[in-house]
PDB file of N, CA and C in Angstrom:
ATOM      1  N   UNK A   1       0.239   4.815   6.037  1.00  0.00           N
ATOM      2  CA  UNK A   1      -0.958   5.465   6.512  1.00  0.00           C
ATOM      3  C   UNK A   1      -1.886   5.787   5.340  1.00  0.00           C
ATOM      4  N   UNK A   2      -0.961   5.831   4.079  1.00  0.00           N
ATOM      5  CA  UNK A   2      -2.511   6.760   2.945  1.00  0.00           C
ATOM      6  C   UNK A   2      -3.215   5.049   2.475  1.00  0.00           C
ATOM      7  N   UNK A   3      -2.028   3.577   2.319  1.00  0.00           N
ATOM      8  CA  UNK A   3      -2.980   2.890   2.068  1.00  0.00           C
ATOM      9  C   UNK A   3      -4.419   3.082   3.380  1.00  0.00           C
ATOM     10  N   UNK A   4      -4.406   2.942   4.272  1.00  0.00           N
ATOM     11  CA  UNK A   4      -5.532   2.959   5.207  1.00  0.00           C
ATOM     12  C   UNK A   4      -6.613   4.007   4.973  1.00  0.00           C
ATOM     13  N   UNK A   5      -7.003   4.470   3.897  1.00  0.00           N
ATOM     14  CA  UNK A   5      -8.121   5.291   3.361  1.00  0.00           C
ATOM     15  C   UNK A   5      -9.063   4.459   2.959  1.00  0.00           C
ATOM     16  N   UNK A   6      -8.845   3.288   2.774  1.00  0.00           N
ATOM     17  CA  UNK A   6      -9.468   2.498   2.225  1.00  0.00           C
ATOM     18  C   UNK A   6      -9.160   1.073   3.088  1.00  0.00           C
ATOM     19  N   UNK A   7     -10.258   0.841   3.944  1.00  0.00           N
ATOM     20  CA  UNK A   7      -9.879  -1.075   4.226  1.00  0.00           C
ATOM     21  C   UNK A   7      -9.120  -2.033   3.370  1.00  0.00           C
ATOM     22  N   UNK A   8      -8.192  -2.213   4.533  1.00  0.00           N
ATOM     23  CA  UNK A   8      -7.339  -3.175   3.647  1.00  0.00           C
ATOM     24  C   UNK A   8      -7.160  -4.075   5.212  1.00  0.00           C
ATOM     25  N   UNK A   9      -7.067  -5.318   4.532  1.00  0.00           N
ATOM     26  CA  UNK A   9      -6.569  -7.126   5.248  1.00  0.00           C
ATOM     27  C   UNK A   9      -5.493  -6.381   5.965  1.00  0.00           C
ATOM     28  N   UNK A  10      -4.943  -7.339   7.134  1.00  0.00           N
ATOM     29  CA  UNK A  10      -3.225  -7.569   6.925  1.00  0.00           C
ATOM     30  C   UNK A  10      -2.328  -8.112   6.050  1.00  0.00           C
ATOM     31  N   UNK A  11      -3.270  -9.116   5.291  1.00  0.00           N
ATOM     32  CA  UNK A  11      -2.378  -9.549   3.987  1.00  0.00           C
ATOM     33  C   UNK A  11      -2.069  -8.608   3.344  1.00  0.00           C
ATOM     34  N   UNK A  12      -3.530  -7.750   2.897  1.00  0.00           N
ATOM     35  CA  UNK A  12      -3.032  -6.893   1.413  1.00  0.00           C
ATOM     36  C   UNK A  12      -2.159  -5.936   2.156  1.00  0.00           C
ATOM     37  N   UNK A  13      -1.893  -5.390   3.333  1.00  0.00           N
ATOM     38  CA  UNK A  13      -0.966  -4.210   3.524  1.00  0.00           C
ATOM     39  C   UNK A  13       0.139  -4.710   3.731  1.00  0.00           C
ATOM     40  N   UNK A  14       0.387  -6.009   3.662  1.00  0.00           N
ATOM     41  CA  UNK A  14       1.765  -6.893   3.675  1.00  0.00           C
ATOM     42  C   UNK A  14       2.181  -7.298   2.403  1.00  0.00           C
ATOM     43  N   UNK A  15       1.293  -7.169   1.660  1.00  0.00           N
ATOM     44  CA  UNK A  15       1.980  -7.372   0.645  1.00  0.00           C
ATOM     45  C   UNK A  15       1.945  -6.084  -0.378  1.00  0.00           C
ATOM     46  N   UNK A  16       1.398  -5.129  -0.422  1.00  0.00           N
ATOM     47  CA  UNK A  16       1.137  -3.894  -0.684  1.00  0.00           C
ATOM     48  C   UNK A  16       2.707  -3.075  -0.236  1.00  0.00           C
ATOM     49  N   UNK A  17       3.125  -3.716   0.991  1.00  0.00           N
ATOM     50  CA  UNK A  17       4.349  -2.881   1.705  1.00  0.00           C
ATOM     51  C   UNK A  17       5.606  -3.655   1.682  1.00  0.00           C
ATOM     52  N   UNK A  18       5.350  -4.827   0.879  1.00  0.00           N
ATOM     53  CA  UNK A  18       6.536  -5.778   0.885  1.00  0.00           C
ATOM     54  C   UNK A  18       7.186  -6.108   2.431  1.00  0.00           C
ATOM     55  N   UNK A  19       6.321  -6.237   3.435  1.00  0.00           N
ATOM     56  CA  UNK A  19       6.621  -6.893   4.492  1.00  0.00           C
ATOM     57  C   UNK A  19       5.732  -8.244   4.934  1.00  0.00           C
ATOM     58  N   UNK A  20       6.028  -8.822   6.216  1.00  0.00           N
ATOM     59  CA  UNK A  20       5.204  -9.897   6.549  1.00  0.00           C
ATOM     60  C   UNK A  20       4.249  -9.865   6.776  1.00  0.00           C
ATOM     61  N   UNK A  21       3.317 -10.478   7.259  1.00  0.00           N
ATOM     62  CA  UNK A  21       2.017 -10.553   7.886  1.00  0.00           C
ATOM     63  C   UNK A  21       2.443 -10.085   9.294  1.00  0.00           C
ATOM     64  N   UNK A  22       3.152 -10.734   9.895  1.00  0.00           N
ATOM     65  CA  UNK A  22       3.227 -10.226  11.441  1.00  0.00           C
ATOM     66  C   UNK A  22       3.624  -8.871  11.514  1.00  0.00           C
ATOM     67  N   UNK A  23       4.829  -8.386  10.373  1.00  0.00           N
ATOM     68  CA  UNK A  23       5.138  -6.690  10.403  1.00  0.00           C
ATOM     69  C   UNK A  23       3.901  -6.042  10.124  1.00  0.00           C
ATOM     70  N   UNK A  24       3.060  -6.374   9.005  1.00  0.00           N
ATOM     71  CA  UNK A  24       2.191  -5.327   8.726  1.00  0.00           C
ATOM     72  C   UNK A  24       1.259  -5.419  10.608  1.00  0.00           C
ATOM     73  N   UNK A  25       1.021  -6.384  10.688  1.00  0.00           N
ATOM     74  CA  UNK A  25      -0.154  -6.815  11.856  1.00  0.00           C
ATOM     75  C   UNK A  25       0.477  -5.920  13.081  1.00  0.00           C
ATOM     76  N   UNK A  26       1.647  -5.714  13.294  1.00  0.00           N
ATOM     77  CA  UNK A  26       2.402  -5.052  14.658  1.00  0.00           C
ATOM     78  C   UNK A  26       2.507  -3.254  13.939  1.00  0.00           C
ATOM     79  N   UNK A  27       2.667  -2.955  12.639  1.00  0.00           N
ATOM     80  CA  UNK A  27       2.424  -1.662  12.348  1.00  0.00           C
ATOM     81  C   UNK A  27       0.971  -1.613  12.359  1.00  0.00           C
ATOM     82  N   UNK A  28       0.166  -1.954  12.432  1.00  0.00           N
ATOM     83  CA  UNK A  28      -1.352  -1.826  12.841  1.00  0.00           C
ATOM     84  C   UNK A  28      -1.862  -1.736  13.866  1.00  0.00           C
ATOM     85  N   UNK A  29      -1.206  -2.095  14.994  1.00  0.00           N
ATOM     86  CA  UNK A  29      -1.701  -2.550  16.326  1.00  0.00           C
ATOM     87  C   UNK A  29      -0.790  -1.020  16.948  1.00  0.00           C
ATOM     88  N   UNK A  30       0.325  -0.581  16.349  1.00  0.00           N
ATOM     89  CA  UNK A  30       0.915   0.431  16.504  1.00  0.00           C
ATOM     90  C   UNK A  30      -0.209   1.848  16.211  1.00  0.00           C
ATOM     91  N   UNK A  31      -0.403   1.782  15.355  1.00  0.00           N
ATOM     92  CA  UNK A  31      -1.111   2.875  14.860  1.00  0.00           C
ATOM     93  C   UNK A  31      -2.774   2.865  15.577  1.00  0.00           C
ATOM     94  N   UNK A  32      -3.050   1.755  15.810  1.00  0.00           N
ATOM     95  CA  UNK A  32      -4.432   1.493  16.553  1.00  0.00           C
ATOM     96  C   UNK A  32      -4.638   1.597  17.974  1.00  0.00           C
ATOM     97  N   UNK A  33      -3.082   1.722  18.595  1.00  0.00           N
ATOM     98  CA  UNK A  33      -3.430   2.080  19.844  1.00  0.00           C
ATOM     99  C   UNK A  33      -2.615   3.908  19.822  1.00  0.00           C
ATOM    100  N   UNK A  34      -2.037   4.445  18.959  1.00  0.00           N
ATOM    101  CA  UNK A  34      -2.220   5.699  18.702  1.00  0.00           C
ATOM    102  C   UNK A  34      -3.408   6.708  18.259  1.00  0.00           C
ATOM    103  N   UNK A  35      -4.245   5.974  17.851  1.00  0.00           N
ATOM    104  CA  UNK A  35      -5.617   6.330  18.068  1.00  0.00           C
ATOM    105  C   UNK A  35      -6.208   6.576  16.569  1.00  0.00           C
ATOM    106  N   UNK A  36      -5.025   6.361  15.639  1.00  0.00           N
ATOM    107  CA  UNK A  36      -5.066   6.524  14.195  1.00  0.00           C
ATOM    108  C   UNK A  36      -5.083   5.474  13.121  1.00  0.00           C
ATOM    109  N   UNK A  37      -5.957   4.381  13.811  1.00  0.00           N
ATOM    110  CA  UNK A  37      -6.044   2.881  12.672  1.00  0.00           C
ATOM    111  C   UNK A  37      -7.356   2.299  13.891  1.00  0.00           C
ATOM    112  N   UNK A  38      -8.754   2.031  12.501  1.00  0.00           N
ATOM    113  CA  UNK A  38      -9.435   0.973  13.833  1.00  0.00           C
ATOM    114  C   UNK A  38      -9.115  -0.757  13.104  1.00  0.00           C
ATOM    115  N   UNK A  39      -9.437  -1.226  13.986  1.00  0.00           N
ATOM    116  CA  UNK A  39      -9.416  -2.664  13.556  1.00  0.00           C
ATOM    117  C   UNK A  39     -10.443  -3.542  13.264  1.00  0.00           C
ATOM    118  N   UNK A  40     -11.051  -4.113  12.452  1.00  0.00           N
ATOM    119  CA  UNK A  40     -12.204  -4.737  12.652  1.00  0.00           C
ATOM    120  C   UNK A  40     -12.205  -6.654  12.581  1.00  0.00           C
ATOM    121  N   UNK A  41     -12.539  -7.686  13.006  1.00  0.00           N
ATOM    122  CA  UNK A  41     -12.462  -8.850  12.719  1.00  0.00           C
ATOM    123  C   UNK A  41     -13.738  -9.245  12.586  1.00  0.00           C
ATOM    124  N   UNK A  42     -13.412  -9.885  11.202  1.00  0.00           N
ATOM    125  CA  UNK A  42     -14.878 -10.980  10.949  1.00  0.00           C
ATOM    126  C   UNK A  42     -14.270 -11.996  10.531  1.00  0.00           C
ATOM    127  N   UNK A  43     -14.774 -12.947  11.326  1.00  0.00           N
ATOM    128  CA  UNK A  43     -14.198 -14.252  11.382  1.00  0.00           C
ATOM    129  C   UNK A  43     -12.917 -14.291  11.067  1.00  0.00           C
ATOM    130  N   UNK A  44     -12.320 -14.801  10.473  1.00  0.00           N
ATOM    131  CA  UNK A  44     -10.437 -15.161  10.225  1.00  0.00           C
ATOM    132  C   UNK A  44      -9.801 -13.497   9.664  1.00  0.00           C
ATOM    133  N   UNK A  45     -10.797 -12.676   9.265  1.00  0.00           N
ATOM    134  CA  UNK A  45     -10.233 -11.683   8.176  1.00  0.00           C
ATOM    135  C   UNK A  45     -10.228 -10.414   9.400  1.00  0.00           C
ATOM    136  N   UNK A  46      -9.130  -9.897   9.392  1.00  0.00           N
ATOM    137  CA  UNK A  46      -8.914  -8.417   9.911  1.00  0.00           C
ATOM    138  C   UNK A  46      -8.719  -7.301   9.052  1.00  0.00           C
ATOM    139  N   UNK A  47      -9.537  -6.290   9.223  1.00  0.00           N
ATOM    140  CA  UNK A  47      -9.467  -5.220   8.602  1.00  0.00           C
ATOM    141  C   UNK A  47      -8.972  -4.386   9.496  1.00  0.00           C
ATOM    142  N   UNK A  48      -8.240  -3.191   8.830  1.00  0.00           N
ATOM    143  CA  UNK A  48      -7.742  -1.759   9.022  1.00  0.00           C
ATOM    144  C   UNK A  48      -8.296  -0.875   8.258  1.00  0.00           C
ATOM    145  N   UNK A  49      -8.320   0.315   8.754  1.00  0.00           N
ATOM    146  CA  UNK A  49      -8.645   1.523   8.242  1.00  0.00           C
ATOM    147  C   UNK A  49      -8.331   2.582   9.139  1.00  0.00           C
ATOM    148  N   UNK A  50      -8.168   4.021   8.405  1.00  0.00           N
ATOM    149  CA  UNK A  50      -7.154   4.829   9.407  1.00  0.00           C
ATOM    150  C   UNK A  50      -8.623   5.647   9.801  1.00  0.00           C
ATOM    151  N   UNK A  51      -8.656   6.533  10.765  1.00  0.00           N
ATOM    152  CA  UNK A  51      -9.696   7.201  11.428  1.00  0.00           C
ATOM    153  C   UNK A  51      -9.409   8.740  11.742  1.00  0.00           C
ATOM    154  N   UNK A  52      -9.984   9.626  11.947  1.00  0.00           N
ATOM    155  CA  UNK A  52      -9.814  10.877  11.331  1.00  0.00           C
ATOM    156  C   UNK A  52      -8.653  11.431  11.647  1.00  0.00           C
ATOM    157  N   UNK A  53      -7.932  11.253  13.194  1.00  0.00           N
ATOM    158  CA  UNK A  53      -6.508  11.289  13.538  1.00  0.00           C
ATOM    159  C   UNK A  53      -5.851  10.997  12.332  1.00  0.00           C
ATOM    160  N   UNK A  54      -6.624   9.697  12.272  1.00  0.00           N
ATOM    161  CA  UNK A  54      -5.085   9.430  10.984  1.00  0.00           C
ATOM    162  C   UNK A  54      -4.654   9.820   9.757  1.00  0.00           C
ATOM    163  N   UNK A  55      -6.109  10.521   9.250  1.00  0.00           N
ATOM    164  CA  UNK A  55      -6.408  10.864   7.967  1.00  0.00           C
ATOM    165  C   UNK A  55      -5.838  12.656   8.132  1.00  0.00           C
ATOM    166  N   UNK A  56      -5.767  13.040   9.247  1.00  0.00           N
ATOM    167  CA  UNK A  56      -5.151  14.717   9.569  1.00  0.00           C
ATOM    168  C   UNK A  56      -3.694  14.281   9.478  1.00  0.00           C
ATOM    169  N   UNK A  57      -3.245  13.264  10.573  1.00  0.00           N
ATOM    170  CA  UNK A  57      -1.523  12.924  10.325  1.00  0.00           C
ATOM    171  C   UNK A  57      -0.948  12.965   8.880  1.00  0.00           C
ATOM    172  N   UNK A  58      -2.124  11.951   8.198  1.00  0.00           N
ATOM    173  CA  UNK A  58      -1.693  11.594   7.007  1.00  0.00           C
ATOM    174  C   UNK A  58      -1.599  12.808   5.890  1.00  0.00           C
ATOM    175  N   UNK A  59      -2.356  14.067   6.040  1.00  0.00           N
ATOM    176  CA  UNK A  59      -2.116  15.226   5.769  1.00  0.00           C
ATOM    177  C   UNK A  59      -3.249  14.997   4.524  1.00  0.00           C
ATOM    178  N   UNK A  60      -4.197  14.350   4.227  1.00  0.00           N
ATOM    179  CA  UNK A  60      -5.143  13.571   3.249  1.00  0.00           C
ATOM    180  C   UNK A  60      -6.265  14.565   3.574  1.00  0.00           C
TER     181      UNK A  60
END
Protein backbone atom coordinates (compact mmCIF):
# COMPACT_ATOMS: atom_id res chain seq x y z
CA UNK A 1 0.00 0.00 0.00
CA UNK A 2 2.84 2.83 0.84
CA UNK A 3 4.40 1.92 -2.72
CA UNK A 4 0.88 3.34 -4.12
CA UNK A 5 1.66 7.04 -2.99
CA UNK A 6 3.07 7.40 -5.96
CA UNK A 7 1.82 5.78 -9.53
CA UNK A 8 3.31 2.87 -10.22
CA UNK A 9 2.76 0.17 -13.56
CA UNK A 10 1.90 -3.38 -12.66
CA UNK A 11 5.29 -4.14 -13.74
CA UNK A 12 7.07 -1.81 -11.39
CA UNK A 13 4.89 -3.10 -8.31
CA UNK A 14 5.84 -6.61 -9.51
CA UNK A 15 8.89 -6.19 -9.52
CA UNK A 16 9.27 -3.69 -6.65
CA UNK A 17 7.39 -6.73 -4.58
CA UNK A 18 9.21 -9.59 -6.11
CA UNK A 19 6.00 -11.08 -7.44
CA UNK A 20 4.39 -11.60 -10.96
CA UNK A 21 2.62 -9.43 -13.10
CA UNK A 22 -0.62 -11.30 -12.64
CA UNK A 23 0.01 -11.27 -8.54
CA UNK A 24 0.76 -7.70 -8.45
CA UNK A 25 -2.39 -7.08 -11.14
CA UNK A 26 -4.94 -9.35 -8.74
CA UNK A 27 -3.44 -7.39 -5.47
CA UNK A 28 -4.61 -4.28 -7.33
CA UNK A 29 -7.87 -5.20 -8.50
CA UNK A 30 -8.15 -6.33 -4.71
CA UNK A 31 -7.49 -3.13 -3.25
CA UNK A 32 -9.46 -1.23 -6.13
CA UNK A 33 -12.55 -2.75 -5.51
CA UNK A 34 -11.98 -2.05 -1.63
CA UNK A 35 -12.16 1.35 -2.50
CA UNK A 36 -8.38 1.98 -1.68
CA UNK A 37 -6.35 1.77 -5.20
CA UNK A 38 -7.72 3.66 -8.52
CA UNK A 39 -6.69 2.25 -11.72
CA UNK A 40 -5.94 4.10 -14.71
CA UNK A 41 -5.19 2.65 -18.49
CA UNK A 42 -3.52 4.37 -21.27
CA UNK A 43 -3.11 2.34 -23.93
CA UNK A 44 -1.08 -1.01 -22.95
CA UNK A 45 0.19 0.76 -19.55
CA UNK A 46 -1.90 0.46 -16.24
CA UNK A 47 -1.42 2.58 -13.50
CA UNK A 48 -2.21 2.36 -9.70
CA UNK A 49 -2.33 4.68 -7.09
CA UNK A 50 -3.85 4.40 -3.61
CA UNK A 51 -6.78 7.04 -2.83
CA UNK A 52 -7.48 8.65 0.40
CA UNK A 53 -9.04 5.34 2.00
CA UNK A 54 -5.92 4.02 1.24
CA UNK A 55 -3.59 6.56 2.25
CA UNK A 56 -5.69 6.59 6.07
CA UNK A 57 -5.33 2.49 5.99
CA UNK A 58 -1.90 2.98 5.08
CA UNK A 59 -1.56 5.15 8.26
CA UNK A 60 0.61 7.80 5.71
Amino acid sequence: MRLLAEPHTTTSLARALHVSNATASSHAAALRSAGMATTTRTGRSVTHQRTALGTLVAGA
